[in-house]
N, C-alpha and C. Protein backbone atom coordinates (compact mmCIF):
# COMPACT_ATOMS: atom_id res chain seq x y z
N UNK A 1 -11.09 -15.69 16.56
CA UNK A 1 -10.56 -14.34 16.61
C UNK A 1 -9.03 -14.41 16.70
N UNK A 2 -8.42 -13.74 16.04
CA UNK A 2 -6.91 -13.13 16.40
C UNK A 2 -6.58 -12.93 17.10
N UNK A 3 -5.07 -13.52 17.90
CA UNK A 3 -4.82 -12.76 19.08
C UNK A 3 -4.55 -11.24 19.36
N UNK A 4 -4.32 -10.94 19.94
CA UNK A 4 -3.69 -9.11 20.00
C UNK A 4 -1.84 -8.83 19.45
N UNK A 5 -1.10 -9.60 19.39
CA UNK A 5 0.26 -10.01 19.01
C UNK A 5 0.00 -9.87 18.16
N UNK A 6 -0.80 -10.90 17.21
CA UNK A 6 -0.62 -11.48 15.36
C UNK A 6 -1.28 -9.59 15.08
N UNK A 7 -2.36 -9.00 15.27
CA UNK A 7 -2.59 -8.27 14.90
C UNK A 7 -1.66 -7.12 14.83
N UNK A 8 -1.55 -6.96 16.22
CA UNK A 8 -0.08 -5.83 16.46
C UNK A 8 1.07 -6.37 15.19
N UNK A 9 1.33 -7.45 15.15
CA UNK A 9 2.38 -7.55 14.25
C UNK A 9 2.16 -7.08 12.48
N UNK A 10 0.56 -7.70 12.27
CA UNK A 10 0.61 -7.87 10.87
C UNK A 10 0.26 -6.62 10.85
N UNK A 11 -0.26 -5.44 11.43
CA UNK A 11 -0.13 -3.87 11.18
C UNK A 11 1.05 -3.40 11.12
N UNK A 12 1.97 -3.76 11.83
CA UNK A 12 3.49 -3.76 11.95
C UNK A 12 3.86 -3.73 10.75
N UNK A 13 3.89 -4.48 9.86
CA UNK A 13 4.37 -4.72 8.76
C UNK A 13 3.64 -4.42 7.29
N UNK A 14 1.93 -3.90 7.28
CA UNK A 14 1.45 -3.45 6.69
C UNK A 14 2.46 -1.76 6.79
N UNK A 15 2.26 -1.19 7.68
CA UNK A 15 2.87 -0.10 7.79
C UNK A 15 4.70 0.33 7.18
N UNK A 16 4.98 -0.75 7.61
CA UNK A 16 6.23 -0.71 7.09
C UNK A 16 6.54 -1.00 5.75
N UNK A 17 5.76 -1.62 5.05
CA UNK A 17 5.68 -2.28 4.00
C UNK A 17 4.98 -0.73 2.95
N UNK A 18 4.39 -0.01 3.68
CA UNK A 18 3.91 1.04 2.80
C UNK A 18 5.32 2.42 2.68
N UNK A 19 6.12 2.27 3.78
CA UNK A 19 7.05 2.72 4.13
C UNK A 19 8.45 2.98 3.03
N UNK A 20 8.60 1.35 2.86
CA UNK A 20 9.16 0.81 1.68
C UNK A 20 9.04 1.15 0.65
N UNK A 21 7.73 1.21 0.24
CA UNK A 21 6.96 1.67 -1.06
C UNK A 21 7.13 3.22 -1.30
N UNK A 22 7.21 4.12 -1.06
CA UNK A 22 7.01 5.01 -0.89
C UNK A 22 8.25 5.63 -0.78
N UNK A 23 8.89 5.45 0.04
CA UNK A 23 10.65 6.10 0.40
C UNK A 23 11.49 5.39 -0.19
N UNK A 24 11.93 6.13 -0.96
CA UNK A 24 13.27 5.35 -2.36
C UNK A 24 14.41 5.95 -1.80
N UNK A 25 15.59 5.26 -0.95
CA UNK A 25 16.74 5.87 -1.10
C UNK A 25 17.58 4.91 -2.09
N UNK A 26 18.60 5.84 -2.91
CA UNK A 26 19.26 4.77 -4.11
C UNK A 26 20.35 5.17 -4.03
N UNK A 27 21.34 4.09 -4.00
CA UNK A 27 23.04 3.92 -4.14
C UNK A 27 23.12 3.90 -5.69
N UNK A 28 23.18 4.86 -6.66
CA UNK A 28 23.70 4.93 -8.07
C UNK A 28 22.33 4.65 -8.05
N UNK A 29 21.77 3.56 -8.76
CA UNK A 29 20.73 3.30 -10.01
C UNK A 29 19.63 2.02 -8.93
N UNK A 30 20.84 1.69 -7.50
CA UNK A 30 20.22 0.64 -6.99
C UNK A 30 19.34 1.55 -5.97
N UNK A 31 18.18 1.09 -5.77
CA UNK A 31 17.35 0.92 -4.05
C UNK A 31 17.77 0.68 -2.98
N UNK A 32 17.88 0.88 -2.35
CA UNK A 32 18.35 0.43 -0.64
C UNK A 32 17.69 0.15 0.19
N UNK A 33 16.07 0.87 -0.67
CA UNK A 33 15.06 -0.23 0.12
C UNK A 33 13.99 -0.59 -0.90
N UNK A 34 14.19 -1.57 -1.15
CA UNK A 34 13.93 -1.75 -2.29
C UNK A 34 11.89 -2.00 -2.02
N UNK A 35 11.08 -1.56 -3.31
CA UNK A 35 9.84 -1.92 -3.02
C UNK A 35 9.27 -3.41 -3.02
N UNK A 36 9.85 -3.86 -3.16
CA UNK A 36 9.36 -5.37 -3.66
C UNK A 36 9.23 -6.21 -2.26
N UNK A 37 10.12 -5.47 -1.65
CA UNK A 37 10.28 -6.07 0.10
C UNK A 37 8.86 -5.84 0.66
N UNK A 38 8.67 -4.70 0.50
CA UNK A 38 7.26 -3.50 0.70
C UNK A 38 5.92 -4.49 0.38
N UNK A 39 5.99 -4.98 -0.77
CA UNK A 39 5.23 -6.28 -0.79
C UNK A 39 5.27 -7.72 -0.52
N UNK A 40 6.19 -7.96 0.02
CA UNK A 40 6.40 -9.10 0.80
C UNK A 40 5.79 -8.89 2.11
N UNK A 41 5.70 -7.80 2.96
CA UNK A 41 5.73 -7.65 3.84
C UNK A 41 4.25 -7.40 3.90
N UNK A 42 3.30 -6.65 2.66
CA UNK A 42 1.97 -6.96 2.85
C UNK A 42 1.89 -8.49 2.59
N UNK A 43 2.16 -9.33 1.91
CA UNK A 43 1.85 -10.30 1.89
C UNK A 43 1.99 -11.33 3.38
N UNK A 44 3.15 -11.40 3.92
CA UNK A 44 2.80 -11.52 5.49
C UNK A 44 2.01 -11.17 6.23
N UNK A 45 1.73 -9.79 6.10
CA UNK A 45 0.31 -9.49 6.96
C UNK A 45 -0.84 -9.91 6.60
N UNK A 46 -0.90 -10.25 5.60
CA UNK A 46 -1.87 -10.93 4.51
C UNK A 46 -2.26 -12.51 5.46
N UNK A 47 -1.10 -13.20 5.65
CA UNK A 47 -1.28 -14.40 6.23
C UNK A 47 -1.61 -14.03 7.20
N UNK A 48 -1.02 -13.22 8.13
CA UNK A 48 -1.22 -13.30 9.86
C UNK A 48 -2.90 -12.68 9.41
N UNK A 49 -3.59 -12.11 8.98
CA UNK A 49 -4.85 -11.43 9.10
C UNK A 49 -5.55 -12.51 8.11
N UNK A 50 -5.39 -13.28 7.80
CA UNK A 50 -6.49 -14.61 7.20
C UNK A 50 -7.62 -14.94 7.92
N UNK A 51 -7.21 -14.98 9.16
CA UNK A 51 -8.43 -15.38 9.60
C UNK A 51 -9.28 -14.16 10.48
N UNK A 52 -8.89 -13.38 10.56
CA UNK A 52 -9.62 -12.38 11.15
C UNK A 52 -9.90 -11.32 10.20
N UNK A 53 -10.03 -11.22 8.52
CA UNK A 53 -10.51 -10.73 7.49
C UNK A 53 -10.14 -11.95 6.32
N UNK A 54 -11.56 -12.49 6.10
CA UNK A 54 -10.63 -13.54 4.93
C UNK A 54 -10.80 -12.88 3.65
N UNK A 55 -11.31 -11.49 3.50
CA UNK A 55 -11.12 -11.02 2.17
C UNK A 55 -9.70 -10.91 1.90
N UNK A 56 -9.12 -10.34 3.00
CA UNK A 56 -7.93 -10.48 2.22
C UNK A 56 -6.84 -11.33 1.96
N UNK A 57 -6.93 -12.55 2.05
CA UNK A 57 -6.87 -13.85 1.02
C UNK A 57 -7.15 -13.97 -0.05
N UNK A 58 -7.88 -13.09 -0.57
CA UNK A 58 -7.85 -13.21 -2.18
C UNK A 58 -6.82 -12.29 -2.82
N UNK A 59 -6.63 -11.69 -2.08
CA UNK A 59 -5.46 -10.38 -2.59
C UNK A 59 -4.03 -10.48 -2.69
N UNK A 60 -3.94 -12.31 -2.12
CA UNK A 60 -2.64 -12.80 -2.39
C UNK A 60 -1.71 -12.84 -3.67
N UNK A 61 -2.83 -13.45 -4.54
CA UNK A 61 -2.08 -13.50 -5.88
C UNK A 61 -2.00 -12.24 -6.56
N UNK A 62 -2.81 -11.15 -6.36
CA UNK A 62 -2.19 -9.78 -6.71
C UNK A 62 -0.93 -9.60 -6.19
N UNK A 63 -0.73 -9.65 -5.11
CA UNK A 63 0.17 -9.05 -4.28
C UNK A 63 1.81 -9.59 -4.63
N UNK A 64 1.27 -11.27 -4.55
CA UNK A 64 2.05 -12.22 -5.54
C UNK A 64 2.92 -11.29 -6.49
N UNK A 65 1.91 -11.12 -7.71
CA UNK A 65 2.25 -10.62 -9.10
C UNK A 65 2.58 -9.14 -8.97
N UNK A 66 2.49 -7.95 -7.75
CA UNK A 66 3.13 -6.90 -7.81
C UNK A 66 5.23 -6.96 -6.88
N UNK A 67 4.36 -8.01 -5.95
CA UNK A 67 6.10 -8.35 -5.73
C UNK A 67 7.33 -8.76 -6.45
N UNK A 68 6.65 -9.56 -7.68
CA UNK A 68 7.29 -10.22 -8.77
C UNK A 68 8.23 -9.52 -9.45
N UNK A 69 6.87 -8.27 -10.02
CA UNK A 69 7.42 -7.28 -10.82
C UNK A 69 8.52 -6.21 -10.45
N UNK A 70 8.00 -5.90 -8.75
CA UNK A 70 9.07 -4.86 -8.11
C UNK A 70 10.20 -5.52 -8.04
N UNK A 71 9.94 -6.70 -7.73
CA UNK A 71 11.48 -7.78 -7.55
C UNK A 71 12.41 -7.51 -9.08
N UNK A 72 11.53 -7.88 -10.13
CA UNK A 72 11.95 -7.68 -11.70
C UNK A 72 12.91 -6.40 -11.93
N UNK A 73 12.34 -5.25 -11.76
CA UNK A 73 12.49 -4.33 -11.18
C UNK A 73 13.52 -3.35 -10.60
N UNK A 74 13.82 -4.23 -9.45
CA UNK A 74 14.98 -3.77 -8.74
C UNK A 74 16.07 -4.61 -9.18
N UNK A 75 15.90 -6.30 -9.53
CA UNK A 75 16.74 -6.79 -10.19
C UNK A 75 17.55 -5.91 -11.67
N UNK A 76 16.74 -5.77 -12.12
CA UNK A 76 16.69 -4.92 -13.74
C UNK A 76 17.94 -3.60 -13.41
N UNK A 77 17.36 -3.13 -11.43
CA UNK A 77 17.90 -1.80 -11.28
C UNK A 77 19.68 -2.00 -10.96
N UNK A 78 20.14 -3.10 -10.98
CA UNK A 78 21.32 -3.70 -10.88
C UNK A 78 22.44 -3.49 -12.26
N UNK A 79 21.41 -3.55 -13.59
CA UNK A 79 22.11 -3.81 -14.58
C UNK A 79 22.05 -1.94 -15.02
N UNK A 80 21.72 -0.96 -14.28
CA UNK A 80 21.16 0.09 -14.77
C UNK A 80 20.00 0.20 -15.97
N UNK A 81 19.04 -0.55 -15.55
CA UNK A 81 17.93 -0.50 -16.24
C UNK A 81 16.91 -0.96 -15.80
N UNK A 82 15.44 -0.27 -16.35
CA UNK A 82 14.05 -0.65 -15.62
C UNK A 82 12.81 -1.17 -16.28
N UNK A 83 12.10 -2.27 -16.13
CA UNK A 83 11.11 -2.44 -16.76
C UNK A 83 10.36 -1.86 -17.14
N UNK A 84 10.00 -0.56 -16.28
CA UNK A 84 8.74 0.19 -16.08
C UNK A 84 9.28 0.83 -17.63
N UNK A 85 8.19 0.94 -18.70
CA UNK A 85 7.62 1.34 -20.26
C UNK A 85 8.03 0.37 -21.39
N UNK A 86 9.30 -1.04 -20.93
CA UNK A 86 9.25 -1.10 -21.94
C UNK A 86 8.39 -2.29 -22.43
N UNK A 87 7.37 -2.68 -21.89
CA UNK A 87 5.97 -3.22 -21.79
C UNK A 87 4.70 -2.54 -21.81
N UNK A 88 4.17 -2.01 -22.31
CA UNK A 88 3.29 -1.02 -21.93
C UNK A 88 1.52 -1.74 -21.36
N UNK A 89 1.18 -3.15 -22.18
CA UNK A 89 0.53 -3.62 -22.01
C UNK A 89 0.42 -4.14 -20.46
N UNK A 90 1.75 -4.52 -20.28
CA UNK A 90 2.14 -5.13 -18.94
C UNK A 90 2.10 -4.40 -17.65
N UNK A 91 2.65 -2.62 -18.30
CA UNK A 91 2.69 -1.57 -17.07
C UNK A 91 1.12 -1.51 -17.08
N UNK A 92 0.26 -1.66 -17.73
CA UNK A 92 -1.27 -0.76 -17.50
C UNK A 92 -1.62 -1.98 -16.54
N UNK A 93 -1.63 -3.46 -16.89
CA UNK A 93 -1.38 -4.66 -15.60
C UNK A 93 -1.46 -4.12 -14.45
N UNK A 94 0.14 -3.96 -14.60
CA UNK A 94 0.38 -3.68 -13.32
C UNK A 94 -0.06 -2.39 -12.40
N UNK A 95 0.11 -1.37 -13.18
CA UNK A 95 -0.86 0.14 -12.47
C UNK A 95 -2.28 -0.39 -11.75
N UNK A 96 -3.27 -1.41 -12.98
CA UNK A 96 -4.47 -1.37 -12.38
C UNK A 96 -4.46 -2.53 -11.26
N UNK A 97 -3.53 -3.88 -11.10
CA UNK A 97 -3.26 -4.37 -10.35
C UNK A 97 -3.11 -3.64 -8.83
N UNK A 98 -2.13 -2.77 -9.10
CA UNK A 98 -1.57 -2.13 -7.58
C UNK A 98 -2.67 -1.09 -7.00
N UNK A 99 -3.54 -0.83 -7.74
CA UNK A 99 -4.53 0.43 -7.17
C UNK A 99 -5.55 -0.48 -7.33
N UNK A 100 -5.85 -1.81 -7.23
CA UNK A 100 -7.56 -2.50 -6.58
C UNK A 100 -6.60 -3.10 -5.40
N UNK A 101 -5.19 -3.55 -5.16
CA UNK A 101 -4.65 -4.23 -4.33
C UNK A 101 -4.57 -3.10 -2.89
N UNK A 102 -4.31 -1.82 -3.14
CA UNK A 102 -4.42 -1.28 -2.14
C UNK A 102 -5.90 -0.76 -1.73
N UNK A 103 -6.35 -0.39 -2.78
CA UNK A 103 -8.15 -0.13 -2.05
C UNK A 103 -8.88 -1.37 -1.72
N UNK A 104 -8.38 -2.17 -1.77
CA UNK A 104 -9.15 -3.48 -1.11
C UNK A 104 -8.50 -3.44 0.45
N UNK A 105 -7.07 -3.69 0.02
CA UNK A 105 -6.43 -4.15 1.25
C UNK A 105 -6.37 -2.87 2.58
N UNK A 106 -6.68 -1.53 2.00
CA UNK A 106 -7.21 -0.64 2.61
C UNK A 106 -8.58 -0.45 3.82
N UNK A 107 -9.38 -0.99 2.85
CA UNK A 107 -10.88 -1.35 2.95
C UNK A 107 -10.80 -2.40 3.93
N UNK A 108 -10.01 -3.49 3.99
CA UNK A 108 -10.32 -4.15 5.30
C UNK A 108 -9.78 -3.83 6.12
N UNK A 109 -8.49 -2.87 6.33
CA UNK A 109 -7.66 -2.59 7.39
C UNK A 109 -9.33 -1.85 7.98
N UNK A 110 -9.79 -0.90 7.22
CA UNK A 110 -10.81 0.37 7.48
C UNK A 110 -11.65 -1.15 8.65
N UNK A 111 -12.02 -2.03 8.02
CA UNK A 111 -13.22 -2.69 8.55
C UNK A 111 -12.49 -3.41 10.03
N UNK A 112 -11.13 -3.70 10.23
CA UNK A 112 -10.87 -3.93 11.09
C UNK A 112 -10.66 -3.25 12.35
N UNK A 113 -10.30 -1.75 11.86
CA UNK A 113 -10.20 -0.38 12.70
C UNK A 113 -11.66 -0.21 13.28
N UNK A 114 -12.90 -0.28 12.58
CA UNK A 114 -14.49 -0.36 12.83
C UNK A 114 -14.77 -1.45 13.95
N UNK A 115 -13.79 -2.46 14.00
CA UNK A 115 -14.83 -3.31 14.46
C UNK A 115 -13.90 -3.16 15.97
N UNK A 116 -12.58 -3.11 16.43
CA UNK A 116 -11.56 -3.00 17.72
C UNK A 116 -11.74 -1.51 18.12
N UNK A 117 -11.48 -0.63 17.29
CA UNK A 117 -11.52 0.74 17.73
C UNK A 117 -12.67 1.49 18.85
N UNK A 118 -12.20 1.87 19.64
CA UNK A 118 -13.04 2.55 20.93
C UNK A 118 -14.02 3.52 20.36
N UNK A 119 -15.37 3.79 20.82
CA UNK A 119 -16.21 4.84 20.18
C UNK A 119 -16.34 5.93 19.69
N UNK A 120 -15.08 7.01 20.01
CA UNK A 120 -14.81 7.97 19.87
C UNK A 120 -13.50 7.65 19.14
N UNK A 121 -12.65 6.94 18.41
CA UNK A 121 -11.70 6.54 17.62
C UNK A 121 -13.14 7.16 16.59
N UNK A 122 -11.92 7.46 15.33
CA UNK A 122 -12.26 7.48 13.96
C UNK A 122 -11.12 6.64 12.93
N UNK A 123 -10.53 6.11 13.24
CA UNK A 123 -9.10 5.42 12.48
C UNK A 123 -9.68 4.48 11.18
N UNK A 124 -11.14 4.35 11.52
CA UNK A 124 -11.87 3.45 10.27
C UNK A 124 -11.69 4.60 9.46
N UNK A 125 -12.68 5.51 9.85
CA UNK A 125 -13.14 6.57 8.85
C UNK A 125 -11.57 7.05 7.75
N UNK A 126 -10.68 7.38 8.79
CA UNK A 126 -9.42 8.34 8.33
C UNK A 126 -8.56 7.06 6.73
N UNK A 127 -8.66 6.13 7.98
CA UNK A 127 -8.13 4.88 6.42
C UNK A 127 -9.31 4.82 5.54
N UNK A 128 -10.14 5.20 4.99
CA UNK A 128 -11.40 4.99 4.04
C UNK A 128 -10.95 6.40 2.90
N UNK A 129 -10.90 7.52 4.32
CA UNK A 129 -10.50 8.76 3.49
C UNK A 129 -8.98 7.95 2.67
N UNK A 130 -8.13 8.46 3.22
CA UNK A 130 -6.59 7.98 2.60
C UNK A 130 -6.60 6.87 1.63
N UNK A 131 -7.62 5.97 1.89
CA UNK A 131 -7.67 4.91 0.37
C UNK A 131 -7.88 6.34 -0.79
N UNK A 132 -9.38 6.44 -0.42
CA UNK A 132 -9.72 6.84 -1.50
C UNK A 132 -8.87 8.45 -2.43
N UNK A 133 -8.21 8.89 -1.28
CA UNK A 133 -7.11 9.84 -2.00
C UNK A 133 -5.87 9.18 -2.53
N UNK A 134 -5.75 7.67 -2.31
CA UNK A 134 -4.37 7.47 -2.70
C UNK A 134 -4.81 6.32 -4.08
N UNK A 135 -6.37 5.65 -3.93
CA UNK A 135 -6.63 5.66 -5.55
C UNK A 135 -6.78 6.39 -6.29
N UNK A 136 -7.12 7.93 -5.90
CA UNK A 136 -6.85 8.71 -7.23
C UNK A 136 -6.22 9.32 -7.95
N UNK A 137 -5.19 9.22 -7.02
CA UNK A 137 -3.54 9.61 -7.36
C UNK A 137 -2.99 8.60 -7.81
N UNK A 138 -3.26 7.34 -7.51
CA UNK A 138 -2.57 5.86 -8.04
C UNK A 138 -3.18 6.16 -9.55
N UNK A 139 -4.47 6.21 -9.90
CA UNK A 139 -5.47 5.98 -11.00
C UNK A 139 -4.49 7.84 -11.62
N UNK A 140 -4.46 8.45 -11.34
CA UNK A 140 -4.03 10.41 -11.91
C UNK A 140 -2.41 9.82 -12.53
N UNK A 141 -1.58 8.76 -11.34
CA UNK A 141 -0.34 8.49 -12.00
C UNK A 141 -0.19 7.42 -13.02
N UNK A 142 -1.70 6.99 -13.01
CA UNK A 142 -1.37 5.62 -14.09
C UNK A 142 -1.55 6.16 -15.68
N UNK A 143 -2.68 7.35 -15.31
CA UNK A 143 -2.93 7.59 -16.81
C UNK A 143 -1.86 9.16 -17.41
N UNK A 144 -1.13 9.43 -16.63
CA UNK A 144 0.22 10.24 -17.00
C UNK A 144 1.25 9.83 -16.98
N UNK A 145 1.34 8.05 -16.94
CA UNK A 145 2.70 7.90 -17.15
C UNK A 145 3.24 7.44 -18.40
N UNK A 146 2.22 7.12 -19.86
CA UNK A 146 2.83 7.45 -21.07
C UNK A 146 2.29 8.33 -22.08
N UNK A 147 0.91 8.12 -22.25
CA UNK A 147 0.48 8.86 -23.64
C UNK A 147 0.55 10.39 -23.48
N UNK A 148 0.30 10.23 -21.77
CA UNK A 148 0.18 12.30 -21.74
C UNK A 148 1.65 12.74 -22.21
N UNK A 149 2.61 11.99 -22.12
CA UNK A 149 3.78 12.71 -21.70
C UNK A 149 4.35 13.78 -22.80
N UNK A 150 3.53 13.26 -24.01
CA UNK A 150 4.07 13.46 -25.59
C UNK A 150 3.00 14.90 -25.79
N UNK A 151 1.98 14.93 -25.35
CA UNK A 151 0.79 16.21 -25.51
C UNK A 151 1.07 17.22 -24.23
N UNK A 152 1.75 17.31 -23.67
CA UNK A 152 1.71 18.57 -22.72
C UNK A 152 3.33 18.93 -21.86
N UNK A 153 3.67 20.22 -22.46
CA UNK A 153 4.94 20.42 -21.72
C UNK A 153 4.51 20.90 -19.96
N UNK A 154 3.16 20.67 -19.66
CA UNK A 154 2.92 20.44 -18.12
C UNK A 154 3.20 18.57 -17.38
N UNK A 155 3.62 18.64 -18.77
CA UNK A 155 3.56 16.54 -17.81
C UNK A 155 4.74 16.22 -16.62
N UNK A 156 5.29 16.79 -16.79
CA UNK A 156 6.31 16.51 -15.44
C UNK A 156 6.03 17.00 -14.57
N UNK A 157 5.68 18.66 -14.52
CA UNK A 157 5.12 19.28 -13.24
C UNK A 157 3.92 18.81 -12.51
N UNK A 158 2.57 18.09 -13.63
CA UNK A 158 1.58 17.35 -12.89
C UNK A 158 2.16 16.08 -12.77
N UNK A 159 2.98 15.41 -13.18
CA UNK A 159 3.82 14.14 -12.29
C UNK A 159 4.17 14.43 -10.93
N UNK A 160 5.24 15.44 -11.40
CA UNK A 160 5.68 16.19 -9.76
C UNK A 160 4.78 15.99 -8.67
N UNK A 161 3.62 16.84 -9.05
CA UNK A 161 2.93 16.96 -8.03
C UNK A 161 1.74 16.16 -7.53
N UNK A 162 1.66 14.83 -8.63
CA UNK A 162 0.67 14.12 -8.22
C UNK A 162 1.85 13.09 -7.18
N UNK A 163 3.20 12.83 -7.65
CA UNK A 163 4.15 12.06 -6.80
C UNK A 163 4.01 12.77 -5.34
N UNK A 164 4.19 14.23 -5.18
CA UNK A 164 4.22 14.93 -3.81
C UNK A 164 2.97 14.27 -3.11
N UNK A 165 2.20 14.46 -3.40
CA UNK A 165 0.87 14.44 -3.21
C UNK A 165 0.57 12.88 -2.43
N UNK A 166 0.87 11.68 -3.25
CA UNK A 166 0.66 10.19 -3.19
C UNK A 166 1.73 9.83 -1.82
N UNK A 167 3.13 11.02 -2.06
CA UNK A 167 4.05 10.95 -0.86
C UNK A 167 3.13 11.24 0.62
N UNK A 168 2.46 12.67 0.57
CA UNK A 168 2.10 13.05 1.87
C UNK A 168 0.73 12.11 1.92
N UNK A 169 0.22 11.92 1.12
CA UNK A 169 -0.88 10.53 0.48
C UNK A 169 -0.80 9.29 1.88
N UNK A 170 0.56 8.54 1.25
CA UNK A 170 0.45 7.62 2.05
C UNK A 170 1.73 7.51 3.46
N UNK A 171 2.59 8.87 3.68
CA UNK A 171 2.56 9.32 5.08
C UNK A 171 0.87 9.35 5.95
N UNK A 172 0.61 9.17 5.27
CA UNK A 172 -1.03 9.26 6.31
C UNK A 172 -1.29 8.19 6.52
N UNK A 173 -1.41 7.25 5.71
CA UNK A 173 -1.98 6.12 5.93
C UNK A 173 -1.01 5.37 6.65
N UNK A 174 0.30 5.06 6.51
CA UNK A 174 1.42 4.49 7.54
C UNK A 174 0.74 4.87 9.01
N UNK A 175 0.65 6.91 9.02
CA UNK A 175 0.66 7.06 10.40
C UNK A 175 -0.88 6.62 11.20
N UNK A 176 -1.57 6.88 9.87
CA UNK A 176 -3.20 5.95 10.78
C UNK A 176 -2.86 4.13 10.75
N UNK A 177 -1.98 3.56 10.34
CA UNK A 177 -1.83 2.47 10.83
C UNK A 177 -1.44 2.05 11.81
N UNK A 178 -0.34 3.09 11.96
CA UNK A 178 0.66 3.04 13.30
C UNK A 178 -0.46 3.18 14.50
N UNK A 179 -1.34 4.55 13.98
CA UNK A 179 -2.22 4.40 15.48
C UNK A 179 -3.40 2.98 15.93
N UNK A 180 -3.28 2.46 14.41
CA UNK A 180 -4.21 1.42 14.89
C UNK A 180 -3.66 0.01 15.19
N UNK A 181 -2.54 0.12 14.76
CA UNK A 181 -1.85 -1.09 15.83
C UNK A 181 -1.75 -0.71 17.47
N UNK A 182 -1.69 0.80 17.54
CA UNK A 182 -1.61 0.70 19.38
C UNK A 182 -2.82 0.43 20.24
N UNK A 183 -4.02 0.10 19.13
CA UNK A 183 -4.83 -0.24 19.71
C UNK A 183 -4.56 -2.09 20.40
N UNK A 184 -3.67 -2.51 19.95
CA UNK A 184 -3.48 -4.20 20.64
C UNK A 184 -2.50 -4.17 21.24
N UNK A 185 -1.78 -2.68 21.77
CA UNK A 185 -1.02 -2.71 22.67
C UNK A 185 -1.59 -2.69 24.10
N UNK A 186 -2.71 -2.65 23.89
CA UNK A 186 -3.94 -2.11 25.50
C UNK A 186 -3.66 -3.40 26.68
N UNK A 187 -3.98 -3.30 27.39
CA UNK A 187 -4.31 -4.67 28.48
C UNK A 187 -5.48 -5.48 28.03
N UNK A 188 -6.81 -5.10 27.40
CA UNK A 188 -7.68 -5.65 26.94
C UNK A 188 -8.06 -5.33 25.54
N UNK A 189 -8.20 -6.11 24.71
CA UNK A 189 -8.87 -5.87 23.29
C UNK A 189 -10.28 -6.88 23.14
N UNK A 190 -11.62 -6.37 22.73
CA UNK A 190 -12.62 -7.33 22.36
C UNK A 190 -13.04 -6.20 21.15
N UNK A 191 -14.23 -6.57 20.19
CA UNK A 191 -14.89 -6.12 19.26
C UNK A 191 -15.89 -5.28 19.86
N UNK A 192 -15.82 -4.21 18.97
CA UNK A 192 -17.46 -3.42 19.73
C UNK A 192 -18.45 -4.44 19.74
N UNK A 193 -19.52 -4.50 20.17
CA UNK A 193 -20.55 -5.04 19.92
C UNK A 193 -21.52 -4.62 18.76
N UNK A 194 -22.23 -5.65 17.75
CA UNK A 194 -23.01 -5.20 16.85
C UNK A 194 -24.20 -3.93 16.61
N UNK A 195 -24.11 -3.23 16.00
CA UNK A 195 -24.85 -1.96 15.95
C UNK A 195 -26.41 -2.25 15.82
């Protein structure tokens, strides 16, 4: 089992790492926080939680190959320019890459919240909900970000609002993380016992 530290930490940084992702402030054309960090930082939690979920050890080399790209990315965002379309084969990659990487890596946070969380906690349930609203907004933004754009003078406004949406999306899931790291802030942490 994990200590209560490694856990507290690698939620720490799952959370923050979604934080990243999500909140773009930009100096001209650059990031200031850039996303690619955002996945580094799941990928750390990735290690510290190896052994107390080893599914998500397989989700390395995704995670790998979405840091790469954000890195690409923000590098690219230096010269005033961005990868994102002029690959298209590569962006559909990467879209379906980043939406099994978070409903997986979702899915075990959910199973780890199930198994520490006190009886009357729901923090499993709430991260299960928030996956599954923020794959369908991941999956709603993957398939409007080229072919629709040319068939409907609504394509920006349903961009708009599927972006609003994925924003207050994964404000949720940060803040159900946040509450489930204070669960290893306690004096005692053990597993429920088997149902």
């Amino acid at each position: 089992m994990t200590d209560r530290q490694t856990l507290y930490d690698a939620l720490s940084k799952a959370a923050w790492g979604y934080f990243l992702l999500y909140f773009d402030f930009k100096l001209g054309t650059v990031s200031i926080l850039p996303s690619f960090v955002g996945f580094l930082l799941f990928l750390s939690a990735i290690k510290l939680l190896k052994d107390e979920r080893r599914d998500l050890e397989l989700l390395r080399p995704l995670g790998t190959l979405l840091a790469v790209w954000h890195g690409g990315n923000w590098l690219a965002s230096w010269l005033g320019t961005t990868l994102d379309g002029r690959f298209p084969i590569v962006d559909l990659i990467i879209s379906l890459a980043g939406v099994y990487f978070h409903f997986q890596m979702l899915t075990d946070y959910a199973a780890l919240a199930a198994k520490y969380q006190q009886p009357d906690q729901d923090l499993d349930r709430r991260l299960l909900k928030w996956r599954t609203w923020q794959t369908v907004l991941l999956t709603a933004m993957s398939l409007c970000a080229h072919p629709l754009r040319f068939l409907t003078d609504l394509w920006e406004p349903t961009l708009l609002i599927l972006a609003l949406a994925g924003l207050v999306t994964s404000l949720c899931i940060m803040l159900t993380l946040f509450d489930l790291r204070r669960i290893f802030r306690e004096e005692s942490v053990s597993p429920l016992p088997p149902p």
